[in-house]
C-alpha atoms as a PDB file:
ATOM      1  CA  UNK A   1     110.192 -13.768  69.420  1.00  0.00           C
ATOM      2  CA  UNK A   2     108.966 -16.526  71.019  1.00  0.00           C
ATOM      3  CA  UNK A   3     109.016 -17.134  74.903  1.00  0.00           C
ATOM      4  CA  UNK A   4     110.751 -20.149  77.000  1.00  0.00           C
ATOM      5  CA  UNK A   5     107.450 -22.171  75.954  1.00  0.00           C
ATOM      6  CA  UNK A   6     108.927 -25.805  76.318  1.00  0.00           C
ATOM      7  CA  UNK A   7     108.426 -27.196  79.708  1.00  0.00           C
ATOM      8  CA  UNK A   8     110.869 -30.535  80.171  1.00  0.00           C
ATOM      9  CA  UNK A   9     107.437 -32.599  80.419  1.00  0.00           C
ATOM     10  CA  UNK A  10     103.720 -31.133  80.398  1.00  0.00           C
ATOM     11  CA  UNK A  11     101.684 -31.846  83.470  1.00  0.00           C
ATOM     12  CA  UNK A  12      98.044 -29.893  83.821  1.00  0.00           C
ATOM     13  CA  UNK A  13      97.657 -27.394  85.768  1.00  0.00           C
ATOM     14  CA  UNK A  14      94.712 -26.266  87.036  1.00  0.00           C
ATOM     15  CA  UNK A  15      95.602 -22.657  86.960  1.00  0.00           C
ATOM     16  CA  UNK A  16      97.263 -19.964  85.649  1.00  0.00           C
ATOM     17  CA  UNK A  17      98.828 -19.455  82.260  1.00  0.00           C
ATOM     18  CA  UNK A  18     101.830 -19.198  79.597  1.00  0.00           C
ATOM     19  CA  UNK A  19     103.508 -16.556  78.002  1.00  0.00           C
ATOM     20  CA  UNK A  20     104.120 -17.919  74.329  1.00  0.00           C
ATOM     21  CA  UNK A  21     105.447 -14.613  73.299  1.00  0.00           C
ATOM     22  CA  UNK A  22     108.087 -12.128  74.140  1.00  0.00           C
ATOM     23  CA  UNK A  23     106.157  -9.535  72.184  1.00  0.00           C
ATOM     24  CA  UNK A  24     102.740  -8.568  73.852  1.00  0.00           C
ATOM     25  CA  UNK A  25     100.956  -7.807  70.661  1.00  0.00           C
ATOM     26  CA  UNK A  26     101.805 -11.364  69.460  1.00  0.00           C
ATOM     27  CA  UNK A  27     100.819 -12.408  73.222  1.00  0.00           C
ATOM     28  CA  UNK A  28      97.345 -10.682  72.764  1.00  0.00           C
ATOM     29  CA  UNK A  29      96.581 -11.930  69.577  1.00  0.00           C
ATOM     30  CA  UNK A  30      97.009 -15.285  70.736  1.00  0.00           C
ATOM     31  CA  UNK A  31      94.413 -15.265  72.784  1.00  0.00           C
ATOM     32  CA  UNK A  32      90.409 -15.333  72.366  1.00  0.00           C
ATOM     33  CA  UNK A  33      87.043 -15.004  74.121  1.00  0.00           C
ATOM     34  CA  UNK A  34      85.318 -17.571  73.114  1.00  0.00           C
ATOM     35  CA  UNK A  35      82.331 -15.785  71.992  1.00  0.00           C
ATOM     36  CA  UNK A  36      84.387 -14.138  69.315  1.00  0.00           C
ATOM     37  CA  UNK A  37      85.156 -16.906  67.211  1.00  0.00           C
ATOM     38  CA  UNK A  38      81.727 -18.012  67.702  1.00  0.00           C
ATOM     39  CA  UNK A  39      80.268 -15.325  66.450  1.00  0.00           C
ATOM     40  CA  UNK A  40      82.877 -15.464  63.544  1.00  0.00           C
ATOM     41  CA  UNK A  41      81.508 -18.850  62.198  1.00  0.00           C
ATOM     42  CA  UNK A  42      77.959 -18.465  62.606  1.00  0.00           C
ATOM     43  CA  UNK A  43      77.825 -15.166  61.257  1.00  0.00           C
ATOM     44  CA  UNK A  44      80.230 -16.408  58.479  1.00  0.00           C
ATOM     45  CA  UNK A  45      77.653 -20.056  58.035  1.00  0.00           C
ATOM     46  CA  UNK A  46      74.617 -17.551  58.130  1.00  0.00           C
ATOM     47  CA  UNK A  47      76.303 -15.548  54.961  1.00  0.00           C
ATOM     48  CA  UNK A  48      76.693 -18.341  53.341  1.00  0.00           C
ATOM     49  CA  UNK A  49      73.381 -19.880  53.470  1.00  0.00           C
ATOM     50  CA  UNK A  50      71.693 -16.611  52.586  1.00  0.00           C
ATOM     51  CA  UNK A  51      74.084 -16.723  49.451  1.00  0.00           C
ATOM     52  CA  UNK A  52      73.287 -19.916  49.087  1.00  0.00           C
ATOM     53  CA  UNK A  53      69.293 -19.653  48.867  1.00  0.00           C
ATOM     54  CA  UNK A  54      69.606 -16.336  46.938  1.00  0.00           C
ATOM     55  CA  UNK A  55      71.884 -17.181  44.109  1.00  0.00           C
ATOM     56  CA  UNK A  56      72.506 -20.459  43.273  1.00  0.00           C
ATOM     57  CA  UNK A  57      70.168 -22.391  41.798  1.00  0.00           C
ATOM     58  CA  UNK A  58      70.606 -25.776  44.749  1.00  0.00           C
ATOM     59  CA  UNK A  59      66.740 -27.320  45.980  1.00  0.00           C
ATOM     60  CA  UNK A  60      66.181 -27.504  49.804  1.00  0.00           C
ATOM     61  CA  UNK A  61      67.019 -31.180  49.909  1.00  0.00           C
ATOM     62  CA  UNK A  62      70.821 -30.216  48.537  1.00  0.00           C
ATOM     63  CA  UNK A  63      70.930 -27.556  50.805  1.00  0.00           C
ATOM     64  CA  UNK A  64      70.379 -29.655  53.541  1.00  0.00           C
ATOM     65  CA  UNK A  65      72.428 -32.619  52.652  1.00  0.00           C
ATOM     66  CA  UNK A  66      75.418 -30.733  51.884  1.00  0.00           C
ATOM     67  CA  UNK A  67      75.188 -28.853  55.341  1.00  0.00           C
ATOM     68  CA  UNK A  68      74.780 -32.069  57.046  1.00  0.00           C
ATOM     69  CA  UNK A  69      77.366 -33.473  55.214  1.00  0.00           C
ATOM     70  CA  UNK A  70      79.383 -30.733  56.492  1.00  0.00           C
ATOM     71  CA  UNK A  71      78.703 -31.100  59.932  1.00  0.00           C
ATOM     72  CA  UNK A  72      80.288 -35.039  59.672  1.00  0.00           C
ATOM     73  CA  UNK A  73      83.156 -33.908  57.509  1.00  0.00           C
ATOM     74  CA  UNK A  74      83.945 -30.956  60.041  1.00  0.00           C
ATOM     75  CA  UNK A  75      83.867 -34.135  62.741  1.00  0.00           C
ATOM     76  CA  UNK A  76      86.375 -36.274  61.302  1.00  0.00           C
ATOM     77  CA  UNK A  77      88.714 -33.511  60.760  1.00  0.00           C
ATOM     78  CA  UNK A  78      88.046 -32.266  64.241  1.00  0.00           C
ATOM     79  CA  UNK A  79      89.536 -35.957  64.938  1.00  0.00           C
ATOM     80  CA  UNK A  80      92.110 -36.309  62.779  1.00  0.00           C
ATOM     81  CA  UNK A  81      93.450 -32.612  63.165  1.00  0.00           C
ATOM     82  CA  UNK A  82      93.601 -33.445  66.604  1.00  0.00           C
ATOM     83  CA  UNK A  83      95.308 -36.704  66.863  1.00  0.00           C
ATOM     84  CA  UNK A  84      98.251 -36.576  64.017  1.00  0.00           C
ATOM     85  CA  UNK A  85      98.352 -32.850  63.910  1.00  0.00           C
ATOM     86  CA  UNK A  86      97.758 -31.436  67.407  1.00  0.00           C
ATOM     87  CA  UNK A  87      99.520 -34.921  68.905  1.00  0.00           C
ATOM     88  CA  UNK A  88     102.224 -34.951  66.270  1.00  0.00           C
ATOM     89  CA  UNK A  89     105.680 -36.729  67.005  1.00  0.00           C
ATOM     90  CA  UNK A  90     107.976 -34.658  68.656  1.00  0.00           C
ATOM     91  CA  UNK A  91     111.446 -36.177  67.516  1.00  0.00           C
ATOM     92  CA  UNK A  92     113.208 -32.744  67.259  1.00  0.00           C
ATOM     93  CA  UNK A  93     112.948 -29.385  68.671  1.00  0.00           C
ATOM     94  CA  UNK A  94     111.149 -27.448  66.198  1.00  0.00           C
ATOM     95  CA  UNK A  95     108.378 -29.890  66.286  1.00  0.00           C
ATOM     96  CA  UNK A  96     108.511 -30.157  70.180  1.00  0.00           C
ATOM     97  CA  UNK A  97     107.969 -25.940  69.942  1.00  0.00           C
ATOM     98  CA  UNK A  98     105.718 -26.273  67.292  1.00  0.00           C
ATOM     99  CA  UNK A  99     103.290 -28.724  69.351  1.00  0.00           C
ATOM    100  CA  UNK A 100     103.463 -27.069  72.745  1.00  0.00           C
ATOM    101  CA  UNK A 101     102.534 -23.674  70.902  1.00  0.00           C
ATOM    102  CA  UNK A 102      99.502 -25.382  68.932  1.00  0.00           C
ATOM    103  CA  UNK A 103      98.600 -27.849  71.193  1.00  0.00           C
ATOM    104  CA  UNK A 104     100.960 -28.693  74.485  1.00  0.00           C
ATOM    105  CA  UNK A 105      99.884 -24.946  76.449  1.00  0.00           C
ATOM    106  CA  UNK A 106      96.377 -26.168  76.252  1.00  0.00           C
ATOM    107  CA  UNK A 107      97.495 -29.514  77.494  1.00  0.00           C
ATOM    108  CA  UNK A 108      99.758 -28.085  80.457  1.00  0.00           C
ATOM    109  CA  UNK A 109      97.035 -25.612  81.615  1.00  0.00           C
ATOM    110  CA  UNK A 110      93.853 -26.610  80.156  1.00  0.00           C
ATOM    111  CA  UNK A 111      91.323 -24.629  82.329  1.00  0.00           C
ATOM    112  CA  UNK A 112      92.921 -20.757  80.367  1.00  0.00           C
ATOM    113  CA  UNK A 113      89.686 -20.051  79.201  1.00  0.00           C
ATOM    114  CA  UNK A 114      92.007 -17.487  76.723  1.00  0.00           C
ATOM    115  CA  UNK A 115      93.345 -20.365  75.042  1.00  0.00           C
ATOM    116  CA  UNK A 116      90.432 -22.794  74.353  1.00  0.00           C
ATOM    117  CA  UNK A 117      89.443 -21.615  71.159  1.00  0.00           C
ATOM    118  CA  UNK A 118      91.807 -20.354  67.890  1.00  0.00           C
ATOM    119  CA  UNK A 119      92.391 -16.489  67.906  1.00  0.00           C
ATOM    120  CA  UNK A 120      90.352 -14.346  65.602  1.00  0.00           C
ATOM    121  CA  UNK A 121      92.833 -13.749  63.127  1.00  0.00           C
ATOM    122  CA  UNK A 122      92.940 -17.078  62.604  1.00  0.00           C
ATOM    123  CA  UNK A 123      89.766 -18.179  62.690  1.00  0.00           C
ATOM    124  CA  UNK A 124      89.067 -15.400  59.853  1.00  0.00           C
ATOM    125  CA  UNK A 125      91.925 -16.502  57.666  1.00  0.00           C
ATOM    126  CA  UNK A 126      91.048 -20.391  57.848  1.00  0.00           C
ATOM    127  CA  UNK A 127      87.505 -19.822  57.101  1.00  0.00           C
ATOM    128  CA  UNK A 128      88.325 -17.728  53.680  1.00  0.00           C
ATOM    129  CA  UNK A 129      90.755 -20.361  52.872  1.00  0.00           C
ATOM    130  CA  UNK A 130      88.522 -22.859  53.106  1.00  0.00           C
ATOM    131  CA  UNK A 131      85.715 -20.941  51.020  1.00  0.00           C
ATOM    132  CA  UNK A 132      88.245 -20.873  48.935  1.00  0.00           C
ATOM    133  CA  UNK A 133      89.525 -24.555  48.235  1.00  0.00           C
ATOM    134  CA  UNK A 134      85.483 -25.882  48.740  1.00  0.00           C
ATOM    135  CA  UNK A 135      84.124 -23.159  45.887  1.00  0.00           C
ATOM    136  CA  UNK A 136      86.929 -24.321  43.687  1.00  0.00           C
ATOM    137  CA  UNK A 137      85.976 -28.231  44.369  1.00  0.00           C
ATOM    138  CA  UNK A 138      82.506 -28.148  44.778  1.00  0.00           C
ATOM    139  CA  UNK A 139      81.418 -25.355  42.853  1.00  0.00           C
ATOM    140  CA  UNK A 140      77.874 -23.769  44.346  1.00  0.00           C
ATOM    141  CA  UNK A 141      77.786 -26.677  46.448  1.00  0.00           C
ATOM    142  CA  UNK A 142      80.386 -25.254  48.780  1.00  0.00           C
ATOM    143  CA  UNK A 143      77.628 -22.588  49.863  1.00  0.00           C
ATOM    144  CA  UNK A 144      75.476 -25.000  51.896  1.00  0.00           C
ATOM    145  CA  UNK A 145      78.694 -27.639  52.863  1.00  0.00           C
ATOM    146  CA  UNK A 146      80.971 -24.717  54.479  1.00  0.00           C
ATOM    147  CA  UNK A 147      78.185 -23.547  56.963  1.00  0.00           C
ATOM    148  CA  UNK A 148      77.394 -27.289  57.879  1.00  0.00           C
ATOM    149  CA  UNK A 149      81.686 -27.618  58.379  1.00  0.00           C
ATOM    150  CA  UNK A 150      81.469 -23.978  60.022  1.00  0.00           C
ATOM    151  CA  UNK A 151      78.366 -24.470  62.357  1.00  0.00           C
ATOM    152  CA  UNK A 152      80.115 -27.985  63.099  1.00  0.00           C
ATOM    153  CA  UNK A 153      83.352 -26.159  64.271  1.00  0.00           C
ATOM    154  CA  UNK A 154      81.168 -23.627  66.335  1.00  0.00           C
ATOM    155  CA  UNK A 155      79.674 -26.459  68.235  1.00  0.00           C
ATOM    156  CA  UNK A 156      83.072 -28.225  68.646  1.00  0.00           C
ATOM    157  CA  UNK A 157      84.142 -24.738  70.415  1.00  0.00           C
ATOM    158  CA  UNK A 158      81.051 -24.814  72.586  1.00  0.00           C
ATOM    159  CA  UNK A 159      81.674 -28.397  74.146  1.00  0.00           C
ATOM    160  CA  UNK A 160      84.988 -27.820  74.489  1.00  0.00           C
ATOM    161  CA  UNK A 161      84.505 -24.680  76.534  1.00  0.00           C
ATOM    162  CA  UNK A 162      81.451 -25.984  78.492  1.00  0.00           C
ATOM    163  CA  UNK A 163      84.489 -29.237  79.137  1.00  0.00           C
ATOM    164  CA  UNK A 164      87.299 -27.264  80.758  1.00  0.00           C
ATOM    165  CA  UNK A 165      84.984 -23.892  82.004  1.00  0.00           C
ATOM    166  CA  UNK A 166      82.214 -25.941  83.981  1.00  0.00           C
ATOM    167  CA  UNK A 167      82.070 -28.633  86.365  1.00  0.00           C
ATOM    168  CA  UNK A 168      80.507 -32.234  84.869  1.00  0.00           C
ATOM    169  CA  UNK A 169      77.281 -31.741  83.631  1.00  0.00           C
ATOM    170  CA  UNK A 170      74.052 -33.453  84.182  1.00  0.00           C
ATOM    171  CA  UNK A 171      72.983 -33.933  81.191  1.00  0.00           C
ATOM    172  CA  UNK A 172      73.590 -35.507  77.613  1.00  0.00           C
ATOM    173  CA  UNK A 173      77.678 -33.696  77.624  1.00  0.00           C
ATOM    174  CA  UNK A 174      78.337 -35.530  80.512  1.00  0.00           C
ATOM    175  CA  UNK A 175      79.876 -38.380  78.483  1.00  0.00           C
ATOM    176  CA  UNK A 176      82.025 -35.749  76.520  1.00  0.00           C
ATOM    177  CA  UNK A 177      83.000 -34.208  79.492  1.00  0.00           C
ATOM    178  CA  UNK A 178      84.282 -37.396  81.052  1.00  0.00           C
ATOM    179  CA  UNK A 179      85.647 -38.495  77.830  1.00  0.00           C
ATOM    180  CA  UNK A 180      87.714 -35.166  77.049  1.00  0.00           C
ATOM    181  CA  UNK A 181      88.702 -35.264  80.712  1.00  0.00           C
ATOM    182  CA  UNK A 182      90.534 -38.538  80.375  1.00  0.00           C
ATOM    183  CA  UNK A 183      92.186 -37.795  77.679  1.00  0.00           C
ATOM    184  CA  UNK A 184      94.001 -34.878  79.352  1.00  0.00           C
ATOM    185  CA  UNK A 185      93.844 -36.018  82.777  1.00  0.00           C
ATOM    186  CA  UNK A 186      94.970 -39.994  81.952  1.00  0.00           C
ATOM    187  CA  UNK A 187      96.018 -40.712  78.592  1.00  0.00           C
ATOM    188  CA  UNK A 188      97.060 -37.900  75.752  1.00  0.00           C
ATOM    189  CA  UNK A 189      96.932 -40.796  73.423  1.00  0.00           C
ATOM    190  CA  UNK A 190      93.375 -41.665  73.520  1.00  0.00           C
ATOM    191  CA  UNK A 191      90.224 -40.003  72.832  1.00  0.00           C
ATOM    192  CA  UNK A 192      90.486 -37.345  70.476  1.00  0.00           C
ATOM    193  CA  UNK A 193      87.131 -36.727  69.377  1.00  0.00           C
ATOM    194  CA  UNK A 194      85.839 -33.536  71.854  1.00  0.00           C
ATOM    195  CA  UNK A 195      82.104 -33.166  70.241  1.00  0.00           C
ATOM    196  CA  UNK A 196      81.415 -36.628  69.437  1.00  0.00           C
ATOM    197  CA  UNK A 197      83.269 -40.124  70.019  1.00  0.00           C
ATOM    198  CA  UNK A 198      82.057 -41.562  66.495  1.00  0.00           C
ATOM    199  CA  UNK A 199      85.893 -41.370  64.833  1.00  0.00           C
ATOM    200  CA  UNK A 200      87.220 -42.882  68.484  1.00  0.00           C
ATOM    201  CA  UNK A 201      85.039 -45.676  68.109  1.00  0.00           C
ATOM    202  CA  UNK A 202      85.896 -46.295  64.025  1.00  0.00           C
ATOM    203  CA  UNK A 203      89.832 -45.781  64.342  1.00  0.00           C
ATOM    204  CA  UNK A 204      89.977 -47.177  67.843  1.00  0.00           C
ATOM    205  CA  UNK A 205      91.263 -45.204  70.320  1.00  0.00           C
ATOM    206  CA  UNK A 206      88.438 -45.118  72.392  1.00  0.00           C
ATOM    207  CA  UNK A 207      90.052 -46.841  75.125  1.00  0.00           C
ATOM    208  CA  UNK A 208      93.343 -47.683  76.003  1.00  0.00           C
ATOM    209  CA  UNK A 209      94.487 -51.163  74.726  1.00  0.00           C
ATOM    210  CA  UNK A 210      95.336 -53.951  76.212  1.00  0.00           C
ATOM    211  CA  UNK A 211      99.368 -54.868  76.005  1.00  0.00           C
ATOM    212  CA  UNK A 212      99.949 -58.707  74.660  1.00  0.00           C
ATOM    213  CA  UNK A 213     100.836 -61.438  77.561  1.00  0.00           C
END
């Protein structure tokens, strides 16, 4: 099912692409436009606010604290998904396949514009999961925190298109965009953070460190 995916060591390249696999249905449902799952999660964030407002009995200031508190949350998991997830040990070959095929093709040709954003099938079944697991924990409370952890995901999609589709901004993503392009450019072990550099800066891989003399 799957395709010779696992290059002997992952270099970028600044074009073309990778066939993940042999079947072209699973091929095409691998990839995205990124206004698709965009337009998933805002539309989905919208819903949920509406719902929200409508029938549950939360004040404004909830409202807004939750969905702010959703937007941070959404952050550190962007981080931590990222670095021990998406940058997971490879020590044997099914986790060596399983990284290239979440992670590694992005890292080995990181300007597909196909491939910078989860496919729509997935981006559908994560988002009722986590309605799911956040109804069951927070109770009404999950209708305001999702859309802040949803719109939070949407913008992480945004940067990291605008990172790999455009040439360096001149503007306030500059700093992302050099930040995100060091980490695939000069070290895979730094940097994780795409939309902000807040969890870089906490857990400290901001920067390469300095070996002991």
């Amino acid at each position: 099912m799957l395709a010779d995916v696992m290059p002997p060591e992952i270099k970028p390249k600044n074009q073309g692409t990778k066939q993940l696999f042999k079947s072209p249905v699973l091929e095409k449902l691998s990839r995205t436009h990124i206004s698709v799952p965009l337009l998933i999660f805002t539309t989905f964030a919208c819903a949920l606010l509406y719902w929200s407002i409508t029938h549950t009995s939360l004040s404004t200031l909830q409202t807004i604290l939750m969905f702010l508190l959703g937007v941070v949350s959404f952050s550190w998991v962007e981080y931590t998904v990222h670095r021990h997830v998406f940058h997971m040990a490879t020590y044997n070959k099914l986790r060596e396949k399983a990284q290239y095929i979440m992670h590694g093709v992005h890292h080995e040709f990181p300007k597909d514009k196909d491939r910078l954003a989860m496919p729509p099938l997935v981006s559908v079944t994560i988002s009722t999961i986590l309605l799911l697991l956040f109804r069951l924990v927070l109770g009404d409370l999950a209708f305001s925190f999702l859309p802040g952890f949803l719109v939070g995901y949407a913008a992480y999609l945004s940067i990291h298109y605008v990172v790999h589709a455009y040439p360096p901004p001149k503007n306030v993503f500059r700093k992302l965009w050099i930040n995100h392009s060091m980490h695939h450019y000069k070290n895979g072990d730094i940097i994780f953070g795409v939309s902000s550099p807040l969890w870089d800066y906490i857990y400290g891989t901001m920067k390469e460190k300095k070996s002991a003399t």
